[in-house]
C-alpha atoms as a PDB file:
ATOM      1  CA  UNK A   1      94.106  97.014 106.661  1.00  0.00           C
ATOM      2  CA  UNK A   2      93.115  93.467 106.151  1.00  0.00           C
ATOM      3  CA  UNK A   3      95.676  90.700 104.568  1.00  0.00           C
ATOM      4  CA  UNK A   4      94.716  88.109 102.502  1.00  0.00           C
ATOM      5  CA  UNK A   5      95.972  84.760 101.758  1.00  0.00           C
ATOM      6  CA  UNK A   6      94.609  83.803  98.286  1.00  0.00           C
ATOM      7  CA  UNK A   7      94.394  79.777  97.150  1.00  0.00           C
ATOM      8  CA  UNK A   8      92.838  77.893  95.172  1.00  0.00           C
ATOM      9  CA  UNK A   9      90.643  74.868  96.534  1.00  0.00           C
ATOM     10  CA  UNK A  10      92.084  72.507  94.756  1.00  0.00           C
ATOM     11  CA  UNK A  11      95.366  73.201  96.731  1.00  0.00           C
ATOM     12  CA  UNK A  12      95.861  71.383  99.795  1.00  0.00           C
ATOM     13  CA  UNK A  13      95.541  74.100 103.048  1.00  0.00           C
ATOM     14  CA  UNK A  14      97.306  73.306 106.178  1.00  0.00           C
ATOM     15  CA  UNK A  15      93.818  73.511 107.992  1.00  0.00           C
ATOM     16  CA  UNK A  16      95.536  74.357 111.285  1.00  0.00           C
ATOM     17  CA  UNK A  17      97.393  76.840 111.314  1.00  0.00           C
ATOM     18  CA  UNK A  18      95.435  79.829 112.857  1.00  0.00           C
ATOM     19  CA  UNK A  19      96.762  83.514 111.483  1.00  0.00           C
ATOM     20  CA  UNK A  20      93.788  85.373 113.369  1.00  0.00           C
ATOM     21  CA  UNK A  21      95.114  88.829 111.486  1.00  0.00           C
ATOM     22  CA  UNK A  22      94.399  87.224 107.903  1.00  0.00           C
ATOM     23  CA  UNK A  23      91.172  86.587 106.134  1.00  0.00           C
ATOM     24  CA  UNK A  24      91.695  83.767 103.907  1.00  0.00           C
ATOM     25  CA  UNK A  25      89.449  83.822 100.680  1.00  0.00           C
ATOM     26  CA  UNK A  26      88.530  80.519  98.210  1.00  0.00           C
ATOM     27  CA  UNK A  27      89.113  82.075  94.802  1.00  0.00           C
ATOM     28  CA  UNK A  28      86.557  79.333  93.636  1.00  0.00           C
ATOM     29  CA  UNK A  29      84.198  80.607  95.403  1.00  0.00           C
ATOM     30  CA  UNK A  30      84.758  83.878  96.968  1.00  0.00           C
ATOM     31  CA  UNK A  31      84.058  83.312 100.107  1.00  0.00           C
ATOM     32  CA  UNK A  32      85.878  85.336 103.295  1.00  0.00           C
ATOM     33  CA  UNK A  33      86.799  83.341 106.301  1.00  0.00           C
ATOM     34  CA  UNK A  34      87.062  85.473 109.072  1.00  0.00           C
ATOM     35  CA  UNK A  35      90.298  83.160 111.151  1.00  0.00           C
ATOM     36  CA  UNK A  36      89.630  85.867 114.380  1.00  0.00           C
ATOM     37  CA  UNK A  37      86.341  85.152 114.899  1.00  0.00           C
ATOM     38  CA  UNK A  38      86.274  81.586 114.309  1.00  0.00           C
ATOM     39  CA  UNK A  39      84.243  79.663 116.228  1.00  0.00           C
ATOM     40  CA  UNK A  40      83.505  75.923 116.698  1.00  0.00           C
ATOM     41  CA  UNK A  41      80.664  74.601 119.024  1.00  0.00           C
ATOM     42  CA  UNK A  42      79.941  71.032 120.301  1.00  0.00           C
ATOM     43  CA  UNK A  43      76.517  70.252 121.763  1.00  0.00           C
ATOM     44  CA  UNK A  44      75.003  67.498 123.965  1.00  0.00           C
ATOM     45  CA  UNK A  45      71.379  68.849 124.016  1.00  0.00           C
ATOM     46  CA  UNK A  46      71.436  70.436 127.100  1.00  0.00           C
ATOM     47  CA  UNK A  47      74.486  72.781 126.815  1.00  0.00           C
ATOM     48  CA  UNK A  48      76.632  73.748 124.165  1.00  0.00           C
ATOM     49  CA  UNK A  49      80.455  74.476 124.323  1.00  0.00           C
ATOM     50  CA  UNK A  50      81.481  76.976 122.046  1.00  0.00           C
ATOM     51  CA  UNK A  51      85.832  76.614 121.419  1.00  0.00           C
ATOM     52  CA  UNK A  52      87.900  79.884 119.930  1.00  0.00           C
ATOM     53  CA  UNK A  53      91.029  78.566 118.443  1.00  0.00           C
ATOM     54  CA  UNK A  54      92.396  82.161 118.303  1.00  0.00           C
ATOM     55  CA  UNK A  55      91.804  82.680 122.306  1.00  0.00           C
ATOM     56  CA  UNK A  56      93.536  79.204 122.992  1.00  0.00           C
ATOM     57  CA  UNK A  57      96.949  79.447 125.213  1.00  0.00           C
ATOM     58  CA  UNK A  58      97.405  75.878 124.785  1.00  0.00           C
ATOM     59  CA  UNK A  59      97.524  75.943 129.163  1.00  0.00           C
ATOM     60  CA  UNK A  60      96.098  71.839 128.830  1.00  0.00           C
ATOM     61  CA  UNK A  61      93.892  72.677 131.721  1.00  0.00           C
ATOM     62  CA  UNK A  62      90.844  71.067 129.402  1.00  0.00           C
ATOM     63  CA  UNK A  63      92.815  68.083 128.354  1.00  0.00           C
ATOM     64  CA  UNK A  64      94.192  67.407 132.083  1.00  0.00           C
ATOM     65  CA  UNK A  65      90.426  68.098 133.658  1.00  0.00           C
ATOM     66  CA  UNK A  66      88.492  65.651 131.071  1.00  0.00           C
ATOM     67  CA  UNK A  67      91.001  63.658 128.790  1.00  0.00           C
ATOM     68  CA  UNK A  68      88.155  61.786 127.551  1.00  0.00           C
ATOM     69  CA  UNK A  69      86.400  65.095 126.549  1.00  0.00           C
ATOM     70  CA  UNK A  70      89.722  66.913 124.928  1.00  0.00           C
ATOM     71  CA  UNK A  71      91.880  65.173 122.981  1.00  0.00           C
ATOM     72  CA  UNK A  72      94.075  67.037 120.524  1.00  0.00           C
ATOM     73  CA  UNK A  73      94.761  64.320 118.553  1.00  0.00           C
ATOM     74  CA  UNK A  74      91.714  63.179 117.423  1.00  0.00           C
ATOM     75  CA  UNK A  75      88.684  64.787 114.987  1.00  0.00           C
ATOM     76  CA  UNK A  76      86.645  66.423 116.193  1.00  0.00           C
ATOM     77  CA  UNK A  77      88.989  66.750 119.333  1.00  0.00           C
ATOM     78  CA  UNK A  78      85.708  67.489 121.587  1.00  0.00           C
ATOM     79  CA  UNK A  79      83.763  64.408 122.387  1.00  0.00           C
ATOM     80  CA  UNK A  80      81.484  66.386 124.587  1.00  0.00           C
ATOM     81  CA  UNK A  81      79.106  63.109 125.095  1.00  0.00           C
ATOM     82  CA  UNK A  82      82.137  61.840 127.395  1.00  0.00           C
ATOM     83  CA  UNK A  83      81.442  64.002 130.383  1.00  0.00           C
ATOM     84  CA  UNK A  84      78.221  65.300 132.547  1.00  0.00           C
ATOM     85  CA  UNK A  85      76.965  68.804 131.215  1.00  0.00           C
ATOM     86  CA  UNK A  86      77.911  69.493 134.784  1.00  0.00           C
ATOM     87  CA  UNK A  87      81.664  68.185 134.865  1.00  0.00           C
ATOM     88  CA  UNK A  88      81.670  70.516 131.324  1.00  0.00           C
ATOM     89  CA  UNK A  89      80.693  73.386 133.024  1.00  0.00           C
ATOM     90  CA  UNK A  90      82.461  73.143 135.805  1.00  0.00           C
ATOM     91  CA  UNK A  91      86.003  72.741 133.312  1.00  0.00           C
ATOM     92  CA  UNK A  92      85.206  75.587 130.773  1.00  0.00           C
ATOM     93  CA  UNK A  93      84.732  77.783 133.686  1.00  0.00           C
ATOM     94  CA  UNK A  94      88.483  76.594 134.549  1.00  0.00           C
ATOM     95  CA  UNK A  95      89.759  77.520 130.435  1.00  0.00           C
ATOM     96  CA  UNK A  96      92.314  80.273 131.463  1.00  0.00           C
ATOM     97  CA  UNK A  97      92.133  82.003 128.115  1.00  0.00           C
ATOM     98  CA  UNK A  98      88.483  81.811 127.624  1.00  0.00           C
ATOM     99  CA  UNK A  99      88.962  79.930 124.668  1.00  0.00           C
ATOM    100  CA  UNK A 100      86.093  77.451 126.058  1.00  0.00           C
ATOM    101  CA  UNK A 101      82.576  79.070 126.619  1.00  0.00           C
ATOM    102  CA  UNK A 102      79.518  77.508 127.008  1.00  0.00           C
ATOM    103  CA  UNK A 103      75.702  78.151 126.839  1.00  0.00           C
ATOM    104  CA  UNK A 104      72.219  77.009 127.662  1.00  0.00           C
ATOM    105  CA  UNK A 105      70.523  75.052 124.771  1.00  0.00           C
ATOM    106  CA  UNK A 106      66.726  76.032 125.161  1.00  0.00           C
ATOM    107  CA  UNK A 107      64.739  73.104 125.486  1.00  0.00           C
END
């Protein structure tokens, strides 16, 4: 059985934290977010790297392999423009956790 974590929008969220067995839901709004399939993707036109924060171990093999690419501390902490789609691939393949996929764009 699902939980939920209700709040209203006007209340301030701590973004995150990532509770992949809740489903938080906007009582504005009604809408579900799904926290274990969350997905965030950064694109550079030829490839796209898709990031699961639930996956994540936290290793720091990303942030150690391209510390101009990763960096925790800044938004959005993927600067993908700051490495070769080629240097990406090659470190995503290295992500531990699988946290870090990438794909193909289609040209």
């Amino acid at each position: 059985m699902a939980k939920y974590v209700e709040f209203k929008s006007s209340l301030p969220l701590a973004k995150h934290i990532i509770l992949p067995h809740i489903e938080l839901r906007n009582l504005t709004t009604h809408k579900f977010f799904d926290m274990a399939n969350l997905k965030k993707e950064y694109s550079n036109g030829v490839i796209t790297v898709v990031w699961q924060p639930t996956k994540c171990t936290h290793a720091g093999v990303c942030v150690h392999t391209l510390p101009k690419v990763y960096n925790p501390k800044a938004k959005p902490w993927i600067a993908i423009e700051n490495a070769s789609s080629e240097a990406l691939r090659n470190q995503v393949n290295k992500c531990p956790s699988g946290a870090l996929s990438f794909y193909e764009n289609k040209e």
